[in-house]
C-alpha atoms as a PDB file:
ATOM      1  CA  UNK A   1      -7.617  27.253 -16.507  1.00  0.00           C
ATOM      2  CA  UNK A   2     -11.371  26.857 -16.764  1.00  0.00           C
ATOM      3  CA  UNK A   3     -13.662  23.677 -16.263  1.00  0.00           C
ATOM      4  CA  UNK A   4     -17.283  23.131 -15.760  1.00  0.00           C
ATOM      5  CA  UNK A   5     -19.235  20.855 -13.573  1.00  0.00           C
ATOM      6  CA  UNK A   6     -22.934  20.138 -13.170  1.00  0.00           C
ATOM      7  CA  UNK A   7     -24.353  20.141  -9.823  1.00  0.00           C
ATOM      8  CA  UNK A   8     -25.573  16.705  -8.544  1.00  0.00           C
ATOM      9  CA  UNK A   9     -27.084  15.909  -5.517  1.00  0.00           C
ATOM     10  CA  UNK A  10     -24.231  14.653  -3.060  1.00  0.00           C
ATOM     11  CA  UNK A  11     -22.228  18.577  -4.829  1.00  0.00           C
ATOM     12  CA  UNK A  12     -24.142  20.422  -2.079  1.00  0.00           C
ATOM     13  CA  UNK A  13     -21.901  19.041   0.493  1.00  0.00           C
ATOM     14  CA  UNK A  14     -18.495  18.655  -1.751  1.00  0.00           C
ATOM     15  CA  UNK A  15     -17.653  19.199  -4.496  1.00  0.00           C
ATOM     16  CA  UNK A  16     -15.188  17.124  -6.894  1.00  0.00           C
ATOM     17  CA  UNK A  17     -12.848  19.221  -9.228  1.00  0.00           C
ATOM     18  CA  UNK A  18     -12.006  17.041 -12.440  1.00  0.00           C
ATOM     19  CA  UNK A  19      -8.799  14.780 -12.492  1.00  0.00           C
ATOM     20  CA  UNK A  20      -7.704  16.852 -15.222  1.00  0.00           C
ATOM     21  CA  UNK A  21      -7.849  20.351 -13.812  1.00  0.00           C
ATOM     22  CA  UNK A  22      -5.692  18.459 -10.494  1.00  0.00           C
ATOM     23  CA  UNK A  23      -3.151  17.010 -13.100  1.00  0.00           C
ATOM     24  CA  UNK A  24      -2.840  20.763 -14.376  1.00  0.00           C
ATOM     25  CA  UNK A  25      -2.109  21.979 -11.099  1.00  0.00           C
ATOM     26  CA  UNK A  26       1.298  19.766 -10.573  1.00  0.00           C
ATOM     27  CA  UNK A  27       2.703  19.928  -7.090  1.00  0.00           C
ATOM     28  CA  UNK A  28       1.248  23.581  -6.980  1.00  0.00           C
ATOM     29  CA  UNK A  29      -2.128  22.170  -4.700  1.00  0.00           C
ATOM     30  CA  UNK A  30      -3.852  24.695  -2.655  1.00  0.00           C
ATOM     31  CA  UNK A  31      -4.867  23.634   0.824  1.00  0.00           C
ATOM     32  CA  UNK A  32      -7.831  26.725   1.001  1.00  0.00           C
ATOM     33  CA  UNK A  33      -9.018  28.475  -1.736  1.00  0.00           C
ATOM     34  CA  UNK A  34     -11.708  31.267  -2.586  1.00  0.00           C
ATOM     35  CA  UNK A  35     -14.738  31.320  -4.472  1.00  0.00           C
ATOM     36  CA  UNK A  36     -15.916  33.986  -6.287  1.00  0.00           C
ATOM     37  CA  UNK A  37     -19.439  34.308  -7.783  1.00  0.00           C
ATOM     38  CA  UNK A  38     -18.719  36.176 -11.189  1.00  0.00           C
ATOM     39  CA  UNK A  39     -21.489  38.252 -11.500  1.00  0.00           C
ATOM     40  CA  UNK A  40     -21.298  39.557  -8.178  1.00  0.00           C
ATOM     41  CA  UNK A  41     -19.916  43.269  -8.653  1.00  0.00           C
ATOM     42  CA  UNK A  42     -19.021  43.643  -4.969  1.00  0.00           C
ATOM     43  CA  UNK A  43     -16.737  40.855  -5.608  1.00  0.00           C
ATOM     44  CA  UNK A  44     -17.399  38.736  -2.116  1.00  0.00           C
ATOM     45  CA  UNK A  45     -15.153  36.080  -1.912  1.00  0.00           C
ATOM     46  CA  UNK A  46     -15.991  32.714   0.115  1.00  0.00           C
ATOM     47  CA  UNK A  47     -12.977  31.085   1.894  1.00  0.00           C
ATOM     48  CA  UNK A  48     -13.305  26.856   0.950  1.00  0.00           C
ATOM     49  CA  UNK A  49     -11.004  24.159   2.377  1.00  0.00           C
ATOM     50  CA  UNK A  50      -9.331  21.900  -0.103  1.00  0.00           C
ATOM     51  CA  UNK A  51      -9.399  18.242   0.831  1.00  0.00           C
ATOM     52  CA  UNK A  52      -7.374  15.157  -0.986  1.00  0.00           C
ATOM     53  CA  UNK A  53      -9.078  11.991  -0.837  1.00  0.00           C
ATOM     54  CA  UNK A  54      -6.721   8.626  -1.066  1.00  0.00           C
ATOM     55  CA  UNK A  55      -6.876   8.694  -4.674  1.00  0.00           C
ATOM     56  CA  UNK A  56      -5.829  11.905  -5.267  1.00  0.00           C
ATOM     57  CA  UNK A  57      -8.991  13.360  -5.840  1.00  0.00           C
ATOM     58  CA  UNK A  58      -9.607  16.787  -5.127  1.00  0.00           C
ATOM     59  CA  UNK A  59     -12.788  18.829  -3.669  1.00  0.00           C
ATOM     60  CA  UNK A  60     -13.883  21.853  -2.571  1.00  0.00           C
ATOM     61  CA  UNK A  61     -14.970  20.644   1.377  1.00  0.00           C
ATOM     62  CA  UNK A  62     -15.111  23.132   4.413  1.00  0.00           C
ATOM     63  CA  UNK A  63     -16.817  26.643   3.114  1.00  0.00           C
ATOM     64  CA  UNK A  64     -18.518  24.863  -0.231  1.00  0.00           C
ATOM     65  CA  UNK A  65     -21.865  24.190   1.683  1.00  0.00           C
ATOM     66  CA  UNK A  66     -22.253  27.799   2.604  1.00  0.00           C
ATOM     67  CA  UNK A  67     -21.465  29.372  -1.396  1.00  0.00           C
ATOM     68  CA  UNK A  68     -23.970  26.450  -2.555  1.00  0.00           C
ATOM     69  CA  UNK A  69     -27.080  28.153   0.114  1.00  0.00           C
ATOM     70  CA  UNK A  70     -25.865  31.521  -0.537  1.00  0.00           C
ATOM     71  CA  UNK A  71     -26.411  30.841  -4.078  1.00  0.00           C
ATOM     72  CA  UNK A  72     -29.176  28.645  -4.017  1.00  0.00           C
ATOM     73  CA  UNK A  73     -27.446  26.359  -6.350  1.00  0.00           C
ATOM     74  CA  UNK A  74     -29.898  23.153  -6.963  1.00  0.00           C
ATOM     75  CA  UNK A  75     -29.452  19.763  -9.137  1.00  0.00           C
ATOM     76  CA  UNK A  76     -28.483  20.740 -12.290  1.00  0.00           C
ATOM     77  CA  UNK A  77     -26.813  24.026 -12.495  1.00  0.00           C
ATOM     78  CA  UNK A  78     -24.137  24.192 -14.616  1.00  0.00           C
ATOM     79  CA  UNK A  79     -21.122  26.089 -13.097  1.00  0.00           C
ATOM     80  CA  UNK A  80     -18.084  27.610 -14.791  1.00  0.00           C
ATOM     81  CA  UNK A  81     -15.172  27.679 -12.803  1.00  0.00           C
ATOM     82  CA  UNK A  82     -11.901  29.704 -13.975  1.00  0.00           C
ATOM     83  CA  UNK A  83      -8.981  29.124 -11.939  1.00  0.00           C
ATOM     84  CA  UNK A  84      -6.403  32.016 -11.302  1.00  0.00           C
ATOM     85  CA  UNK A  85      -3.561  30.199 -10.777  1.00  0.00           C
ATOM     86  CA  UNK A  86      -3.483  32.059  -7.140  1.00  0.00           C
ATOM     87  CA  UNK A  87      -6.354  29.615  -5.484  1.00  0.00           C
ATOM     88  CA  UNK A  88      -9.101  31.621  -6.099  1.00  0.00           C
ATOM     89  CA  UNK A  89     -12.174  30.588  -8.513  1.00  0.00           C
ATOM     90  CA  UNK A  90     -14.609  32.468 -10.496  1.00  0.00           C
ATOM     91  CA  UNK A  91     -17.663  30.701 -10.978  1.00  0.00           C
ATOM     92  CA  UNK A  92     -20.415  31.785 -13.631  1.00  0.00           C
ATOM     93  CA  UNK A  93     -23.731  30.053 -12.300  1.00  0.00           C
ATOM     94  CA  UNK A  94     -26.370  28.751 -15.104  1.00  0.00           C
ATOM     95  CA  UNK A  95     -29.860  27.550 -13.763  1.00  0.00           C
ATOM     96  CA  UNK A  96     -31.683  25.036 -15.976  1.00  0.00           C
ATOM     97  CA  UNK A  97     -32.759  27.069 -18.254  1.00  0.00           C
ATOM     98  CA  UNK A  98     -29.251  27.198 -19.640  1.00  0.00           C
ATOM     99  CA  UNK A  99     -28.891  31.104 -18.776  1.00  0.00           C
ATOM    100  CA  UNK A 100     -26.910  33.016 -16.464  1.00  0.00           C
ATOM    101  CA  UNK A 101     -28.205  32.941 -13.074  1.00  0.00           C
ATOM    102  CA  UNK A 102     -28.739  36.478 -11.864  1.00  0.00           C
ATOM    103  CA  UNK A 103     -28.630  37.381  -8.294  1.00  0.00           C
ATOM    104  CA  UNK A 104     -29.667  40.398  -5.979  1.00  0.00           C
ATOM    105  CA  UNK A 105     -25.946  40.871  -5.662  1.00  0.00           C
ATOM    106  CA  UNK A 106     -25.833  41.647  -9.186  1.00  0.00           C
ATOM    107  CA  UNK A 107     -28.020  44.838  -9.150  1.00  0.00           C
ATOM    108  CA  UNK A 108     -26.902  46.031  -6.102  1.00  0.00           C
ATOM    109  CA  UNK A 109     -23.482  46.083  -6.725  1.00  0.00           C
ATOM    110  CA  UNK A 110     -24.283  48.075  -9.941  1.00  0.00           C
ATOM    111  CA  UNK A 111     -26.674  50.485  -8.254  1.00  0.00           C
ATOM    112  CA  UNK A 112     -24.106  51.175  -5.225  1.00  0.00           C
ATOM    113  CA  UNK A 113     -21.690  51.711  -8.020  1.00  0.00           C
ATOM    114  CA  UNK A 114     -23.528  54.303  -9.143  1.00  0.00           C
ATOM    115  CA  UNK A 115     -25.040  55.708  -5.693  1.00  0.00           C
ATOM    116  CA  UNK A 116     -20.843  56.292  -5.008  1.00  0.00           C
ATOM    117  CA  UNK A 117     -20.678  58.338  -8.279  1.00  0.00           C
ATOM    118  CA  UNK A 118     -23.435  60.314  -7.708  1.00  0.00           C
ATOM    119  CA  UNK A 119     -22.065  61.052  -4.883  1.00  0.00           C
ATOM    120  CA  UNK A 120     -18.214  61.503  -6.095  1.00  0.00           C
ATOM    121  CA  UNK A 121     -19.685  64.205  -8.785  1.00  0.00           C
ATOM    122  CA  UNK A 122     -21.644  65.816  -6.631  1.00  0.00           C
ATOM    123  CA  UNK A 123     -18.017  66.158  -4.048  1.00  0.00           C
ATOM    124  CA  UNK A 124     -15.973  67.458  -7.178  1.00  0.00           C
ATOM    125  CA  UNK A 125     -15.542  71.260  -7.207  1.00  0.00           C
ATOM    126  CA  UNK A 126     -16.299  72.711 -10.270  1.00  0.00           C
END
């Protein structure tokens, strides 16, 4: 299941998943879930709290606030968020120029992926 959302200024401290995307979910409703930024090759997941207001709303509470400053995610990024089905997100980030945001994550991951190759090939007997 995938859904976007476009971060506003009261997001940074909660943020609303769309009645929809709840409807989907049934009686199946996650008390914690994880975050995952997808372009981050080292795959770091952030542990969020799941909160249900009176209405049956859901958001992403307890965790959120520390993925939106890790991220520096500001007013009007557009996120992608695809759902597992096993409480964990992947969210794509785009900044306002309508691109993919890239992070420092990004390139490390790739570059330790290949600093552990190196190294693997230079370990394998010949």
């Amino acid at each position: 299941m995938e859904f976007f959302t476009i971060m506003l200024e009261k997001s940074s401290n909660r943020q609303l998943l769309p009645d929809n995307f709840v409807k989907m979910l049934d009686d199946h409703r996650p008390q914690n879930t994880k975050l995952r930024q997808v372009g981050n090759g080292l795959h770091k997941l952030w542990d969020v709290e799941v909160v249900f207001d009176t209405d049956e709303s859901m958001y992403l509470d307890r965790g959120w606030k520390q993925f939106v400053r890790a991220y520096d995610l500001r007013h009007g990024y557009f996120l992608v968020f695809r759902y597992d089905g096993n409480a964990t997100f992947a969210v794509k980030v785009f900044d306002t120029t309508m691109c993919p945001r890239r992070y420092q994550d990004d390139d490390d991951a790739s570059m330790l992926c290949l600093f552990f190759l190196s190294i693997r090939l230079c370990l394998t007997p010949i």
